[in-house]
N, C-alpha and C. Protein backbone atom coordinates (compact mmCIF):
# COMPACT_ATOMS: atom_id res chain seq x y z
N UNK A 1 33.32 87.91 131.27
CA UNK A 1 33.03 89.04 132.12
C UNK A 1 31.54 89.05 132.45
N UNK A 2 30.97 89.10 133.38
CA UNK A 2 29.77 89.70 134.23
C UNK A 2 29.61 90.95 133.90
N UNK A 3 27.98 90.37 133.35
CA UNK A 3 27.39 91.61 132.82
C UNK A 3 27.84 92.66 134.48
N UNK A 4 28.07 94.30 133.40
CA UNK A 4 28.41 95.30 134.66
C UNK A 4 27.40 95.84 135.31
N UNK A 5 26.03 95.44 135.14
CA UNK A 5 24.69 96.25 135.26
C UNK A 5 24.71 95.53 136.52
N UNK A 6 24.70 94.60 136.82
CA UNK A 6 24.71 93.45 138.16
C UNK A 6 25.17 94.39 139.44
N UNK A 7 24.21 94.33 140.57
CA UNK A 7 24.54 95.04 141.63
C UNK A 7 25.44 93.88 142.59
N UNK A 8 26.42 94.37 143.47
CA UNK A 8 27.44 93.31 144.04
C UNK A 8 26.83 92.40 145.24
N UNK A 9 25.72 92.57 145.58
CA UNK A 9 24.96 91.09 146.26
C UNK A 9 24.14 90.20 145.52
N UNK A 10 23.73 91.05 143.78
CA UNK A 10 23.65 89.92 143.14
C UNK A 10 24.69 89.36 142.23
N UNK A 11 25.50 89.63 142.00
CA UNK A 11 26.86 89.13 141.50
C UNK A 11 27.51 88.07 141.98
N UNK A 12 27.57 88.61 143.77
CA UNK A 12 28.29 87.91 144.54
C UNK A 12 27.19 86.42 144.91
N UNK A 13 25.76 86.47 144.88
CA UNK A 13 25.06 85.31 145.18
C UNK A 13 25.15 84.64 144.09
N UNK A 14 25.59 84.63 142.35
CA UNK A 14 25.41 84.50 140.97
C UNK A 14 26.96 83.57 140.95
N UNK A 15 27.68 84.48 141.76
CA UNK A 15 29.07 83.51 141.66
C UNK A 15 29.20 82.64 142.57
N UNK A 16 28.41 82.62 144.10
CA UNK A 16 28.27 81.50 144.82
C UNK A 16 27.62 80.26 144.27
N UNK A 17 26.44 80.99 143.25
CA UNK A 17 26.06 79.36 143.02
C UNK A 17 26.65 78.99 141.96
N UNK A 18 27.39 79.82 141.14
CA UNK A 18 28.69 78.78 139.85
C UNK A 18 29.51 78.86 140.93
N UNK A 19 30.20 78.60 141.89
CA UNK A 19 31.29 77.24 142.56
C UNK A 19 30.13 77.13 143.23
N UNK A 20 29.45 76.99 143.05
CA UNK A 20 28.79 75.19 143.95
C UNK A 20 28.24 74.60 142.91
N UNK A 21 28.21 75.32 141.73
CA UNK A 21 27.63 74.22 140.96
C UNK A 21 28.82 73.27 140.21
N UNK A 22 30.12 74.36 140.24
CA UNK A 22 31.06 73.77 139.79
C UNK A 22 31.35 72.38 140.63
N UNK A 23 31.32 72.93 142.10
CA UNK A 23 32.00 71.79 143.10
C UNK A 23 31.04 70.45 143.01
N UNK A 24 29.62 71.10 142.75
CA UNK A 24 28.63 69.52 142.21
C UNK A 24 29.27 68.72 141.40
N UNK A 25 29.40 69.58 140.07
CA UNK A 25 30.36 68.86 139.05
C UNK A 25 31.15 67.78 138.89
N UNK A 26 32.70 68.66 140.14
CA UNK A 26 33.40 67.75 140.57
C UNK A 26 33.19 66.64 141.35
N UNK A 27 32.20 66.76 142.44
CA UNK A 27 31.91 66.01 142.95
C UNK A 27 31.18 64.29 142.38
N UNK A 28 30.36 64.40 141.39
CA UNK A 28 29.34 64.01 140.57
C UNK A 28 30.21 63.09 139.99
N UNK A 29 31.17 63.89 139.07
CA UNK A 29 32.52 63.12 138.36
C UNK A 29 33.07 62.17 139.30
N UNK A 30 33.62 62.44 140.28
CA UNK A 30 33.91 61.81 141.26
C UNK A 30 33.28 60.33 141.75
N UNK A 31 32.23 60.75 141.86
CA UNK A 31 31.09 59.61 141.95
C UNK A 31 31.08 58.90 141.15
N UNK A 32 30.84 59.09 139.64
CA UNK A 32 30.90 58.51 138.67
C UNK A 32 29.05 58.24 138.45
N UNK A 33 28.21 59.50 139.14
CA UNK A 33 26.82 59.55 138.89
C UNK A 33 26.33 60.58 138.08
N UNK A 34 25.96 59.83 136.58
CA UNK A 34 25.61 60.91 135.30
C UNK A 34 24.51 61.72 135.68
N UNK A 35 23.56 61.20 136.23
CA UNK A 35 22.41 61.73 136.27
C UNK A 35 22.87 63.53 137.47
N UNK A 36 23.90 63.04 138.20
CA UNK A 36 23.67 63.91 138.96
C UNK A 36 24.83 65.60 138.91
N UNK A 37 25.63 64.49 137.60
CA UNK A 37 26.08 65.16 136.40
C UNK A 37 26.21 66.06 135.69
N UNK A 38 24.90 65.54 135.29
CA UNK A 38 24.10 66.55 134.06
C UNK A 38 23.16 67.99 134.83
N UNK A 39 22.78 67.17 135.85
CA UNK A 39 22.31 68.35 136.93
C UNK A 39 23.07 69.56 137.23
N UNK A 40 24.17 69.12 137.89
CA UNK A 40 25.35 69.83 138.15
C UNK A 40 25.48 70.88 137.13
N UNK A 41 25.94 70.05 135.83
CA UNK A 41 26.32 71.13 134.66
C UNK A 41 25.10 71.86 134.28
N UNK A 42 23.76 71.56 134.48
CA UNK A 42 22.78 72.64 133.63
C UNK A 42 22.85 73.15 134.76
N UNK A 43 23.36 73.57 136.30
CA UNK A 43 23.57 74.65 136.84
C UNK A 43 24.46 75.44 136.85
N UNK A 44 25.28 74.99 136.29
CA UNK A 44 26.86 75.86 135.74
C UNK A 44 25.79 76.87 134.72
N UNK A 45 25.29 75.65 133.94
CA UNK A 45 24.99 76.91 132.47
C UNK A 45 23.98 77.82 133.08
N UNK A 46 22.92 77.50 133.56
CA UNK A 46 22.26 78.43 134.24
C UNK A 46 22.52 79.88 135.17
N UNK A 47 24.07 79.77 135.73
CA UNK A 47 24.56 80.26 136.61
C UNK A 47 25.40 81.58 135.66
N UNK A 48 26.36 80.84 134.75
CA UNK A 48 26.88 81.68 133.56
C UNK A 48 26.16 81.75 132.82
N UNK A 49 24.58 81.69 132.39
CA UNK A 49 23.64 82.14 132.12
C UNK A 49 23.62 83.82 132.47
N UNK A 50 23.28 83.97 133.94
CA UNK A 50 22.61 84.75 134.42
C UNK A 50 23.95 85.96 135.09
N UNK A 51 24.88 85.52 135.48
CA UNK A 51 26.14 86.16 134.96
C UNK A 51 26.39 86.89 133.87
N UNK A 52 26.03 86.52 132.70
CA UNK A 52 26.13 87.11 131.12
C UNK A 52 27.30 86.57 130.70
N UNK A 53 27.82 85.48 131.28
CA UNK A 53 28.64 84.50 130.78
C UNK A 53 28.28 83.95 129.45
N UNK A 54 26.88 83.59 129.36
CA UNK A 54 26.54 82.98 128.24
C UNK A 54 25.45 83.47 127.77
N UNK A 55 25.06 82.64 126.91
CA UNK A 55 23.55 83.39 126.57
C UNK A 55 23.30 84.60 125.90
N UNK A 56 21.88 85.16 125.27
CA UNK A 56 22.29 86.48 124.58
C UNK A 56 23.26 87.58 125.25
N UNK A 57 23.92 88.62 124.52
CA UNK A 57 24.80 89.23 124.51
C UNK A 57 24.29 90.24 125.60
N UNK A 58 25.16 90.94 126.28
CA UNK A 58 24.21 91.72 126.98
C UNK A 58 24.88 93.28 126.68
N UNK A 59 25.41 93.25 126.23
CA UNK A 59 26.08 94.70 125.47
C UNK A 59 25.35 95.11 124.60
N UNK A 60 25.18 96.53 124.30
CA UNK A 60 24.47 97.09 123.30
C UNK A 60 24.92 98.14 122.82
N UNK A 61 26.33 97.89 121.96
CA UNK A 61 27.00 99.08 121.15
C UNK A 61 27.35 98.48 119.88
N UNK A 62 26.98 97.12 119.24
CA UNK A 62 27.33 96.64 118.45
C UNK A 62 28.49 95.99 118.58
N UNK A 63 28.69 95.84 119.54
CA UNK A 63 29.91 94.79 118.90
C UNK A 63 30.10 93.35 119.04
N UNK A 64 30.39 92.25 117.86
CA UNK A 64 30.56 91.32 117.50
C UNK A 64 30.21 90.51 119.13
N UNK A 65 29.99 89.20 118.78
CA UNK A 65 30.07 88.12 119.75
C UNK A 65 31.49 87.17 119.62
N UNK A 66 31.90 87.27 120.37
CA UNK A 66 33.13 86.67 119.78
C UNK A 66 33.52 85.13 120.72
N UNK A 67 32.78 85.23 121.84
CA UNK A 67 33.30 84.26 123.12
C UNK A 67 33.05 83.09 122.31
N UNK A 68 34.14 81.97 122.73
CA UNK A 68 33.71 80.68 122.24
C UNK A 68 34.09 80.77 121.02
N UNK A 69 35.54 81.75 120.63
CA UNK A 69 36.03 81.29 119.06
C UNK A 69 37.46 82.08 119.33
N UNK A 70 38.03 81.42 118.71
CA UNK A 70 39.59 81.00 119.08
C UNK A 70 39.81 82.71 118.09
N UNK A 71 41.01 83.48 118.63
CA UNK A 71 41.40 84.66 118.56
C UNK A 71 41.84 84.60 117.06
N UNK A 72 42.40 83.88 116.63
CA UNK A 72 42.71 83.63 115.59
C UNK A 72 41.66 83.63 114.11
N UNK A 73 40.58 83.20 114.80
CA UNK A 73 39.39 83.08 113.78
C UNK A 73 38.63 84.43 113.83
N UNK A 74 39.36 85.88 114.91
CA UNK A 74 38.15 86.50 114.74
C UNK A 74 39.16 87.98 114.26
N UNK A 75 38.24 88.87 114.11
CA UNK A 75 39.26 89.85 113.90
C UNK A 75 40.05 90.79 114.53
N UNK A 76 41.02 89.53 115.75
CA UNK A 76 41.64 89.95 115.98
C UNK A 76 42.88 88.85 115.97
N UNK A 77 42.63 88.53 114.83
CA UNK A 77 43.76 87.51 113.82
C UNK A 77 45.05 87.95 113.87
N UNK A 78 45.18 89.25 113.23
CA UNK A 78 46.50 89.75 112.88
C UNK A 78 47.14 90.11 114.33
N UNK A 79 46.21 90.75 115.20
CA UNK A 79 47.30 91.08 116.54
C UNK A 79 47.73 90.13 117.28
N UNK A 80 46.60 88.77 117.35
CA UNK A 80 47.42 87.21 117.73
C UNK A 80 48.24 86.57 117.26
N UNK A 81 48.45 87.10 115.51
CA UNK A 81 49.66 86.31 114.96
C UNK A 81 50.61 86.95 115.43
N UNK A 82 50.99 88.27 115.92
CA UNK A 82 51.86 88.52 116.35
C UNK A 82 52.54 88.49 117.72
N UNK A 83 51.68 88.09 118.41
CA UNK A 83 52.28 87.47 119.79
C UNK A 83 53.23 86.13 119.78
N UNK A 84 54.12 87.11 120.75
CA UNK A 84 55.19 85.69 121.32
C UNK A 84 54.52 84.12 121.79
N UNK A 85 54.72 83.30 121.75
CA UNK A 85 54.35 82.07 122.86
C UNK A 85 54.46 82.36 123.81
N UNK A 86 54.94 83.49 124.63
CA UNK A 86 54.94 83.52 126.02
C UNK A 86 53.84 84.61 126.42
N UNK A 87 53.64 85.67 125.11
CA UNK A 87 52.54 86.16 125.39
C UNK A 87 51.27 85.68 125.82
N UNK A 88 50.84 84.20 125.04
CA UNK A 88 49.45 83.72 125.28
C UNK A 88 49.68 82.73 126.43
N UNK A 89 50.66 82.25 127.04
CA UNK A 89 50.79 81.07 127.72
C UNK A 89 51.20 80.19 126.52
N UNK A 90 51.79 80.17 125.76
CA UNK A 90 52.77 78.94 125.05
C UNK A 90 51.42 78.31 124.40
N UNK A 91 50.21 79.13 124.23
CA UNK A 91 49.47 78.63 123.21
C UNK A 91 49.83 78.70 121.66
């Protein structure tokens, strides 16, 4: 989620440049040119950087960081063990 503080022409310019940095990506891959690669991806991170995709937390009520750890490992263990396979997508 995008930090909510973000006004919607900077949001919307924040998500133009993650897909183009994505489409670099693909493109790059494509090519089979690392250098231009690695470029690509430190603009992804940069992009979900500044999004609040990544990077310090941008919430301030205390609560946990959790992105980047499987549901299972966090505490919300017990309400994922109880989902169907069709609940998560057959994860």
């Amino acid at each position: 989620m995008a930090k909510p503080g973000l006004d919607d022409v900077t949001r919307d310019h924040l998500v133009a440049r993650l897909m183009a940095a994505r489409r670099a990506v693909r493109d790059a891959k494509k090519a089979a040119d690392r250098e231009a690669e690695s470029t690509a991806h430190r603009a992804v991170d940069e992009a979900k950087q500044a999004l609040g995709e990544r990077g310090p937390v941008w919430w301030d009520d205390g609560s946990p960081d959790l992105n980047r750890r499987m549901a299972k490992n966090t505490l919300y263990a017990d309400w994922y063990a109880k989902l169907t396979r069709s609940d998560h997508g057959g994860l």
